[in-house]
C-alpha atoms as a PDB file:
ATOM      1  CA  UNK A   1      -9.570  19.960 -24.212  1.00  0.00           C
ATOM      2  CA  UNK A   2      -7.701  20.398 -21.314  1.00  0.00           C
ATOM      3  CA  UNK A   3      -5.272  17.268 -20.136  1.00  0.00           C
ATOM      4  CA  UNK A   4      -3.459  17.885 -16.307  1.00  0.00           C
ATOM      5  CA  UNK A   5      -0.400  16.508 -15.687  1.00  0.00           C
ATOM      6  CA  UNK A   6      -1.225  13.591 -13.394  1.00  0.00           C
ATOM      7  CA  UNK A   7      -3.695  12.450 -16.310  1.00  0.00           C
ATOM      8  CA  UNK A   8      -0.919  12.681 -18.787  1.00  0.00           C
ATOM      9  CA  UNK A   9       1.470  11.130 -16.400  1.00  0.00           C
ATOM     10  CA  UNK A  10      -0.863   8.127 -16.497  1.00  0.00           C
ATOM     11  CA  UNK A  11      -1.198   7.853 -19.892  1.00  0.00           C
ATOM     12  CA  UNK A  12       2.662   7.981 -20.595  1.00  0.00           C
ATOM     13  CA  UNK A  13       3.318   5.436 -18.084  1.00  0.00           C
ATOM     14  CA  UNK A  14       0.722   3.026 -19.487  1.00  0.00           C
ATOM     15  CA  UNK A  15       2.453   3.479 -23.371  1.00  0.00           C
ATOM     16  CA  UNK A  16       5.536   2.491 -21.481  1.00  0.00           C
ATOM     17  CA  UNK A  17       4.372  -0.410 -19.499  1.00  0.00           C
ATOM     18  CA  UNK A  18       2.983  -1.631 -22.507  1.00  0.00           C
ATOM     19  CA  UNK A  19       5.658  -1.509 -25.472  1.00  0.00           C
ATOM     20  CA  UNK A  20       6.587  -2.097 -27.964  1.00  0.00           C
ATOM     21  CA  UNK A  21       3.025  -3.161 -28.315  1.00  0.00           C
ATOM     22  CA  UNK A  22      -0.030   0.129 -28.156  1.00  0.00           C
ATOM     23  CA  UNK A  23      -1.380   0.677 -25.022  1.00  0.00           C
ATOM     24  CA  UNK A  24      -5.051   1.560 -24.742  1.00  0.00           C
ATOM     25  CA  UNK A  25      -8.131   2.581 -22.754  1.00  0.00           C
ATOM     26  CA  UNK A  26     -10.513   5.650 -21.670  1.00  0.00           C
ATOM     27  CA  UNK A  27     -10.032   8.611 -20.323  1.00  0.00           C
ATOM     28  CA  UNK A  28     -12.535  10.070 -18.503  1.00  0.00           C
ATOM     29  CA  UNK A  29     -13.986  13.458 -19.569  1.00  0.00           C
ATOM     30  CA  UNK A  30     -15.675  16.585 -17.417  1.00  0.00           C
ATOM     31  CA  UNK A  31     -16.244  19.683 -18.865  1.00  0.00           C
ATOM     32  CA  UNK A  32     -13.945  19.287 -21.632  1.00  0.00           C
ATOM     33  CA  UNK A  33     -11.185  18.394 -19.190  1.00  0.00           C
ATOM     34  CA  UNK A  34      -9.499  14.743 -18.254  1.00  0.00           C
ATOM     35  CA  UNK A  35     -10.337  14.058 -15.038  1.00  0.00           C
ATOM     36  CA  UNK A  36      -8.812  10.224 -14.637  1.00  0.00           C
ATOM     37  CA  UNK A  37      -7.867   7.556 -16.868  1.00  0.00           C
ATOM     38  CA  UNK A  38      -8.951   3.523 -16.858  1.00  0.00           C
ATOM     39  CA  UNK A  39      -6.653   1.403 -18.101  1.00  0.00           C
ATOM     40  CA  UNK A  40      -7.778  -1.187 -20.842  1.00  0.00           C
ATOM     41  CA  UNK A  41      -6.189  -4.168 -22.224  1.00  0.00           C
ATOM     42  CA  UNK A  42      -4.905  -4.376 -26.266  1.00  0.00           C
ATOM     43  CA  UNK A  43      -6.626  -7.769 -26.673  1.00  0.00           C
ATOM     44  CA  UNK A  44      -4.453  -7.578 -30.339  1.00  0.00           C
ATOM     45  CA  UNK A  45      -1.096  -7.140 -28.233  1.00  0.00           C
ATOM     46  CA  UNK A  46       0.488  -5.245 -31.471  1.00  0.00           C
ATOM     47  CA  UNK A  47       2.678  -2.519 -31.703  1.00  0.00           C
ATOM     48  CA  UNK A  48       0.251  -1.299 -35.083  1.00  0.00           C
ATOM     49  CA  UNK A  49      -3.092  -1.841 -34.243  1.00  0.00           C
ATOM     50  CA  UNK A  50      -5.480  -1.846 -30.986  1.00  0.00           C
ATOM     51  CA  UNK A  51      -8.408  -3.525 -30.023  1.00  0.00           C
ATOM     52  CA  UNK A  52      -9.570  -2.268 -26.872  1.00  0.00           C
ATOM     53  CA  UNK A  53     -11.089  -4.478 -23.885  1.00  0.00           C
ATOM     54  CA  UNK A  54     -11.875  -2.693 -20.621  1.00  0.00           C
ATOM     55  CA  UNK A  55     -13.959  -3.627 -17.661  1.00  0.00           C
ATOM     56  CA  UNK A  56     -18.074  -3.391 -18.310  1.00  0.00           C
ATOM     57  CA  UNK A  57     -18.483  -1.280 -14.997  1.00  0.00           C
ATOM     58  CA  UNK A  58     -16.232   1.507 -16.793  1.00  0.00           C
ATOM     59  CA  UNK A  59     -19.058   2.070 -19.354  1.00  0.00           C
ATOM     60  CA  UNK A  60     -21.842   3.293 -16.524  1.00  0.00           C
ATOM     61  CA  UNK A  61     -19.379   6.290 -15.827  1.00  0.00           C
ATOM     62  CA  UNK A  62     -21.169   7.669 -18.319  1.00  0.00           C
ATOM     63  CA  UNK A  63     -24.422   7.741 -16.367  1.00  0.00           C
ATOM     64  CA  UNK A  64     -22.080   9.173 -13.875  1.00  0.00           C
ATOM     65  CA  UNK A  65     -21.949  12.579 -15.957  1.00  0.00           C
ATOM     66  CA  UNK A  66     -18.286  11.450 -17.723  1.00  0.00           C
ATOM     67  CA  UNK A  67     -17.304  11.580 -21.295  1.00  0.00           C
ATOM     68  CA  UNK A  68     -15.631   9.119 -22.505  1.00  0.00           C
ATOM     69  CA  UNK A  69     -12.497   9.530 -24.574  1.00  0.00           C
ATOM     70  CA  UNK A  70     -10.629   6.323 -26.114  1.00  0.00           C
ATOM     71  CA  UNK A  71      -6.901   6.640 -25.680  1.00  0.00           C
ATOM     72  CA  UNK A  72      -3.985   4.545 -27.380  1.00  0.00           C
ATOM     73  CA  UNK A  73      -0.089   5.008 -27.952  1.00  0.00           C
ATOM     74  CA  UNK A  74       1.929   4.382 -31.272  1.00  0.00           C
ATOM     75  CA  UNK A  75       5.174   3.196 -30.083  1.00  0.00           C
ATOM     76  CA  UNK A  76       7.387   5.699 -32.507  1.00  0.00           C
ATOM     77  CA  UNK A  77       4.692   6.938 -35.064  1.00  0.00           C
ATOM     78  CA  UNK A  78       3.377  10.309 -35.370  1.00  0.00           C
ATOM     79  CA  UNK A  79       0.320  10.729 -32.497  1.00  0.00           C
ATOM     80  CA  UNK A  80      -2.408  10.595 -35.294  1.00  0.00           C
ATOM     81  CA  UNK A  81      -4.969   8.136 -36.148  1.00  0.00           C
ATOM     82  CA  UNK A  82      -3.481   5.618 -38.591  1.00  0.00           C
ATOM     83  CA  UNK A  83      -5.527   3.612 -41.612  1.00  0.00           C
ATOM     84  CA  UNK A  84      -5.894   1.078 -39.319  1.00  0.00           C
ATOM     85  CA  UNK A  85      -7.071   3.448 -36.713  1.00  0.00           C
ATOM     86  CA  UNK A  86      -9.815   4.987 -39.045  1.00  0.00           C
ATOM     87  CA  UNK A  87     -10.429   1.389 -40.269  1.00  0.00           C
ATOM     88  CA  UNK A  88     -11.580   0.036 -37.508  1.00  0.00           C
ATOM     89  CA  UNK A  89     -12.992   3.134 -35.397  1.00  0.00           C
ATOM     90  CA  UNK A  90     -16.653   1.568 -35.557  1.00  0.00           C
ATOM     91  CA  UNK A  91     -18.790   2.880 -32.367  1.00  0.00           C
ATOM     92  CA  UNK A  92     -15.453   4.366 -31.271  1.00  0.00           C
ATOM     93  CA  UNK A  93     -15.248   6.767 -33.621  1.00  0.00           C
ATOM     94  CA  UNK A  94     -18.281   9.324 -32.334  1.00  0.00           C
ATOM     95  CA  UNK A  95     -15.822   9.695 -29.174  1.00  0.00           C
ATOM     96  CA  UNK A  96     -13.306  12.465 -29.067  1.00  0.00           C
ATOM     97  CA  UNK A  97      -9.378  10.204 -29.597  1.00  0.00           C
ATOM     98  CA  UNK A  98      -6.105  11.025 -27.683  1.00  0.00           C
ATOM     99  CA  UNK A  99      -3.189   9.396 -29.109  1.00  0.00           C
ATOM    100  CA  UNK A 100       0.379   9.370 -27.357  1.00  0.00           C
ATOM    101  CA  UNK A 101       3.892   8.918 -29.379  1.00  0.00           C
ATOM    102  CA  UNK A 102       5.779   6.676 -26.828  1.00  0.00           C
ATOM    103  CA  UNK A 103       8.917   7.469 -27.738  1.00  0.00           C
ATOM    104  CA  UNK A 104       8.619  11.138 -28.179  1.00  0.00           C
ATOM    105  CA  UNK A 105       5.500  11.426 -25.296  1.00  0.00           C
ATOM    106  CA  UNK A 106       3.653  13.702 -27.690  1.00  0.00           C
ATOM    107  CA  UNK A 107      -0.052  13.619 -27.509  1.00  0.00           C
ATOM    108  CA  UNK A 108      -2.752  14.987 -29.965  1.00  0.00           C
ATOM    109  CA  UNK A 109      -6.461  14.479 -29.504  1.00  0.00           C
ATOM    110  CA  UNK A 110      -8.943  14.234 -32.501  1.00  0.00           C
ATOM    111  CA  UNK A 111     -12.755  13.676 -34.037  1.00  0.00           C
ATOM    112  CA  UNK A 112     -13.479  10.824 -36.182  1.00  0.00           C
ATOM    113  CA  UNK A 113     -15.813  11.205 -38.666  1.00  0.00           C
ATOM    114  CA  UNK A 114     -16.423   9.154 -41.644  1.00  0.00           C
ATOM    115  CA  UNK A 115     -12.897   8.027 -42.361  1.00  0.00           C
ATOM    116  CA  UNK A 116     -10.768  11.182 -42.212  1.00  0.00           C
ATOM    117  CA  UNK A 117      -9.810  12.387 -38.402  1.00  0.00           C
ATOM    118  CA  UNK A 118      -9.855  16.804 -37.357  1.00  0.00           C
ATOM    119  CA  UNK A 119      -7.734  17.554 -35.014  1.00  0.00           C
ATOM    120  CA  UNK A 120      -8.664  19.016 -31.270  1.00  0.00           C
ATOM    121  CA  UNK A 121      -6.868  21.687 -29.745  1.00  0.00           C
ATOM    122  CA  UNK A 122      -5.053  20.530 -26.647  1.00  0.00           C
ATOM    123  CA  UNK A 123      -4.491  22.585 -23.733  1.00  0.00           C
END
């Protein structure tokens, strides 16, 4: 998966607006490249866990030809899903995951898949 600058720029900027607590939200998905980002809300406000709220008209960019990718930050933990993360997945877990380390900007994308998490090759 390919992820531009301008997308990771946006992600990186939301992880700082929102800490110490995780940021979250979707980013949108072409042709196994990140074509824009839609910021969603952390209805938890944590800094360990996320529950993700966006906007219902985000969801038809689907029909639109999109794939969407969920997206959250760990303030200063490695950019992997955490228990919690794999936890709580439910329907989000069939969607490919990018996670960014705020304090480090590091970001790793994975698959979700019955409680353990593979990793996908960023480019």
């Amino acid at each position: 998966m390919l992820v531009p600058a301008e997308v990771r720029r946006e992600l990186e900027r939301h992880a700082l607006d929102e800490a110490p607590n995780e940021a979250c939200g979707l980013v949108l998905i072409r042709d196994e490249r990140a074509v824009g980002y839609e910021r969603g809300r952390n209805a938890d406000a944590s800094p360990y866990r996320f529950r993700l709220e966006v906007e219902p008209e985000v969801w038809f960019l689907e029909d639109e030809g999109y794939e969407l990718a969920v997206f959250h930050s760990h303030p200063s933990s490695p950019p992997k899903p955490s228990r919690a993360d794999l936890e709580r997945a439910g329907l989000w877990a069939a969607r490919p995951w990018l996670i960014l380390r705020t304090d480090t900007r590091e970001l790793a994308a994975w698959r979700l898949d019955n409680g353990s998490a593979s990793p996908i090759p960023l480019a």
